[in-house]
C-alpha atoms as a PDB file:
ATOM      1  CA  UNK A   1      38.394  15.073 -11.479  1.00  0.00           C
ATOM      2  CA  UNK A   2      41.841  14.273 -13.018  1.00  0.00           C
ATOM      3  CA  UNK A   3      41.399  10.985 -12.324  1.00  0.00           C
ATOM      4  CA  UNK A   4      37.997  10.316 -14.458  1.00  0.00           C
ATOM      5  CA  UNK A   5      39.520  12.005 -17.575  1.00  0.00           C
ATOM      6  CA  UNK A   6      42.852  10.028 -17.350  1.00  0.00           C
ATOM      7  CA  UNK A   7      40.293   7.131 -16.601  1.00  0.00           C
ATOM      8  CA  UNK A   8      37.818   7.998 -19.653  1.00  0.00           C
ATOM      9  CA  UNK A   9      40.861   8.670 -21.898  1.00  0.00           C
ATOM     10  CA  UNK A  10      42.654   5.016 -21.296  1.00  0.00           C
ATOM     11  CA  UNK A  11      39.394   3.294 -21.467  1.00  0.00           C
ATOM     12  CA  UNK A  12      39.238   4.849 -25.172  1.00  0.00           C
ATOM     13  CA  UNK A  13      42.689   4.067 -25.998  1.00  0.00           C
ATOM     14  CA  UNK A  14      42.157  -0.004 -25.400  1.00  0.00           C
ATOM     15  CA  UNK A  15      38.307  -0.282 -27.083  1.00  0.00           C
ATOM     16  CA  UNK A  16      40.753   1.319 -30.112  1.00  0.00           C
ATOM     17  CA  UNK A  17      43.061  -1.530 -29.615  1.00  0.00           C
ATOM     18  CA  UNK A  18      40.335  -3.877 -29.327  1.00  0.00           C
ATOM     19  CA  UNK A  19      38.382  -2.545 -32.741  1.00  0.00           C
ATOM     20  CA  UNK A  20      41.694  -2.932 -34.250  1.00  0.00           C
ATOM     21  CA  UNK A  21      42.784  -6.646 -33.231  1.00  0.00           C
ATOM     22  CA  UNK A  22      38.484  -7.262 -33.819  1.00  0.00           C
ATOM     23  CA  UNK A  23      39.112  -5.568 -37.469  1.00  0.00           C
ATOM     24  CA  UNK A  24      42.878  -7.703 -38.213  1.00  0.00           C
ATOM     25  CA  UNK A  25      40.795 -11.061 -36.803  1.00  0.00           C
ATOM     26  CA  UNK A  26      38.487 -10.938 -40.260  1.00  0.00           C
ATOM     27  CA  UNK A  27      42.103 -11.648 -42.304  1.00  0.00           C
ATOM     28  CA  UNK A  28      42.379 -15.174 -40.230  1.00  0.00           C
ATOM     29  CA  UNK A  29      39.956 -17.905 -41.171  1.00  0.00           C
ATOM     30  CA  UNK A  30      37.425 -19.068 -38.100  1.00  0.00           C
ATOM     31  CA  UNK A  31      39.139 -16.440 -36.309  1.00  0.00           C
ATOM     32  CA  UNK A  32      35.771 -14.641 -34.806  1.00  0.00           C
ATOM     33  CA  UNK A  33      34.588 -17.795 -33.945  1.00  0.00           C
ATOM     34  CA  UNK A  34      36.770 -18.370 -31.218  1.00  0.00           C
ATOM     35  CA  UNK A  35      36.227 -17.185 -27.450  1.00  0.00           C
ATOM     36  CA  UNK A  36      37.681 -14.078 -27.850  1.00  0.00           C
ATOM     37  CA  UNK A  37      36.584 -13.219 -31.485  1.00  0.00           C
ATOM     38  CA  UNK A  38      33.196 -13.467 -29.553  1.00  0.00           C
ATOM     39  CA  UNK A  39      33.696 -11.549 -27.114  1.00  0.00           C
ATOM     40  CA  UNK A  40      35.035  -8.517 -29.331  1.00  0.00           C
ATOM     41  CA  UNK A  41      32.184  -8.833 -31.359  1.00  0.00           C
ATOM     42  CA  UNK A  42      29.878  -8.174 -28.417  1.00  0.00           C
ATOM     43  CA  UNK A  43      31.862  -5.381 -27.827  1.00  0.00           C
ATOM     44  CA  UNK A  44      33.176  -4.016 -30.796  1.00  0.00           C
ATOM     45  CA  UNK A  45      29.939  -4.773 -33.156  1.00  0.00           C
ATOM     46  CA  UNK A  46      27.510  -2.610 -31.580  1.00  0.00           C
ATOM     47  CA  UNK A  47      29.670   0.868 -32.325  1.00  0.00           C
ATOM     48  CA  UNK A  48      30.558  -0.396 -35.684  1.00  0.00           C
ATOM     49  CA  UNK A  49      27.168  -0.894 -37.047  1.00  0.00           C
ATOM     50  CA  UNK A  50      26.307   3.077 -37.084  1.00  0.00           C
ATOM     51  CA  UNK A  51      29.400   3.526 -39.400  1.00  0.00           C
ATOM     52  CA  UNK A  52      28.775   0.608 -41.670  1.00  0.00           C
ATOM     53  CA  UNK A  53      25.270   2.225 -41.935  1.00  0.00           C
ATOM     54  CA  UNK A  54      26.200   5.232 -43.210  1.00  0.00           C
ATOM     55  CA  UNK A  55      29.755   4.533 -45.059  1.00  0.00           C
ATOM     56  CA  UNK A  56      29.086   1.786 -48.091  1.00  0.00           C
ATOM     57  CA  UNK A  57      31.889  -0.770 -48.588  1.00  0.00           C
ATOM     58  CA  UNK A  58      33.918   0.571 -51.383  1.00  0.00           C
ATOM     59  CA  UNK A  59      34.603  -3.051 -53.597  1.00  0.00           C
ATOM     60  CA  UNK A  60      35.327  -5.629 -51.142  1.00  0.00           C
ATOM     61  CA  UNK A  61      37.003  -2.850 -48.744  1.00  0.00           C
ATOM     62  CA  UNK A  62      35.106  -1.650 -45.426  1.00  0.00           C
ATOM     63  CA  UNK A  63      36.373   1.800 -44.776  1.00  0.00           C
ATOM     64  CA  UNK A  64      33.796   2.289 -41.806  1.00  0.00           C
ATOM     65  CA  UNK A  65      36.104   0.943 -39.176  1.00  0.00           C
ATOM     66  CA  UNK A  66      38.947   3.733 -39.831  1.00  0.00           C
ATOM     67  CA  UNK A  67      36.086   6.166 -39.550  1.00  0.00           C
ATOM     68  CA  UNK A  68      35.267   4.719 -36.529  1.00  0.00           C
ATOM     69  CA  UNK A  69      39.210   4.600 -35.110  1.00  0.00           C
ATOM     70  CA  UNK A  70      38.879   8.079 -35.985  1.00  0.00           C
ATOM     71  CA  UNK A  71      36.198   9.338 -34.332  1.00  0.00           C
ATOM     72  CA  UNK A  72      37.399   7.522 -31.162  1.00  0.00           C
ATOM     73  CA  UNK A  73      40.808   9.364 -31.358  1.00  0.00           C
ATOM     74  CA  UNK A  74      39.024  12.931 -31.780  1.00  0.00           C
ATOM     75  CA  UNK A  75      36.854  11.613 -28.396  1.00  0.00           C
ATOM     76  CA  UNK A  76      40.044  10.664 -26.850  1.00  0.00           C
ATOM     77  CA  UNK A  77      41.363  14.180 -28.100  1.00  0.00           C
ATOM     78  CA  UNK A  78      38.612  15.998 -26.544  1.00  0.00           C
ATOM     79  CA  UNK A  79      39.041  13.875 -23.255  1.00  0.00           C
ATOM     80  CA  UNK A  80      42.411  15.206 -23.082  1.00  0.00           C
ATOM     81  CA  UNK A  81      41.861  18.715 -23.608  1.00  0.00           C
ATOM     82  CA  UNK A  82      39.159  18.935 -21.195  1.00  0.00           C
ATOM     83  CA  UNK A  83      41.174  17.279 -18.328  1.00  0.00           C
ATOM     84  CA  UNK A  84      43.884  20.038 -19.052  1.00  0.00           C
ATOM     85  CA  UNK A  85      41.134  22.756 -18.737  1.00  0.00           C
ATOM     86  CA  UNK A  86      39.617  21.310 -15.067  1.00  0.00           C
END
């Protein structure tokens, strides 16, 4: 049971590395177009788009993907905490 926790928890620590290098791509022209801007859309796009639903841009800033960061370390939080309880 350890193991799928520990498991669970490291597979939310990289997609938050991978929403941030997907999120510091947009500062680099043509950057998303490559191979692997692609492939962190496909992967990064589809748990953004709930946030950007509800959060507006504030100016020309998109706050939604620090929500999102967020909400991903509170998961990873909870992971933790319930591998400590089994």
């Amino acid at each position: 049971m350890d193991f799928i926790f520990v498991l669970l928890g490291n597979i939310l620590v990289y997609y938050s590395y991978a929403l941030i290098i997907y999120i510091l791509m947009s500062w680099f022209p043509n950057a998303r177009e490559t191979g692997i801007g692609q492939f962190l859309a496909r992967i990064c796009e589809p748990y953004l788009e709930p946030f950007r639903k509800i959060i507006p841009p504030l100016g020309m800033i998109d706050i939604s993907p620090i929500v999102a960061i967020l909400v991903l370390n509170f998961a990873g939080q909870g992971v933790n905490a319930l591998r400590l309880m089994f």
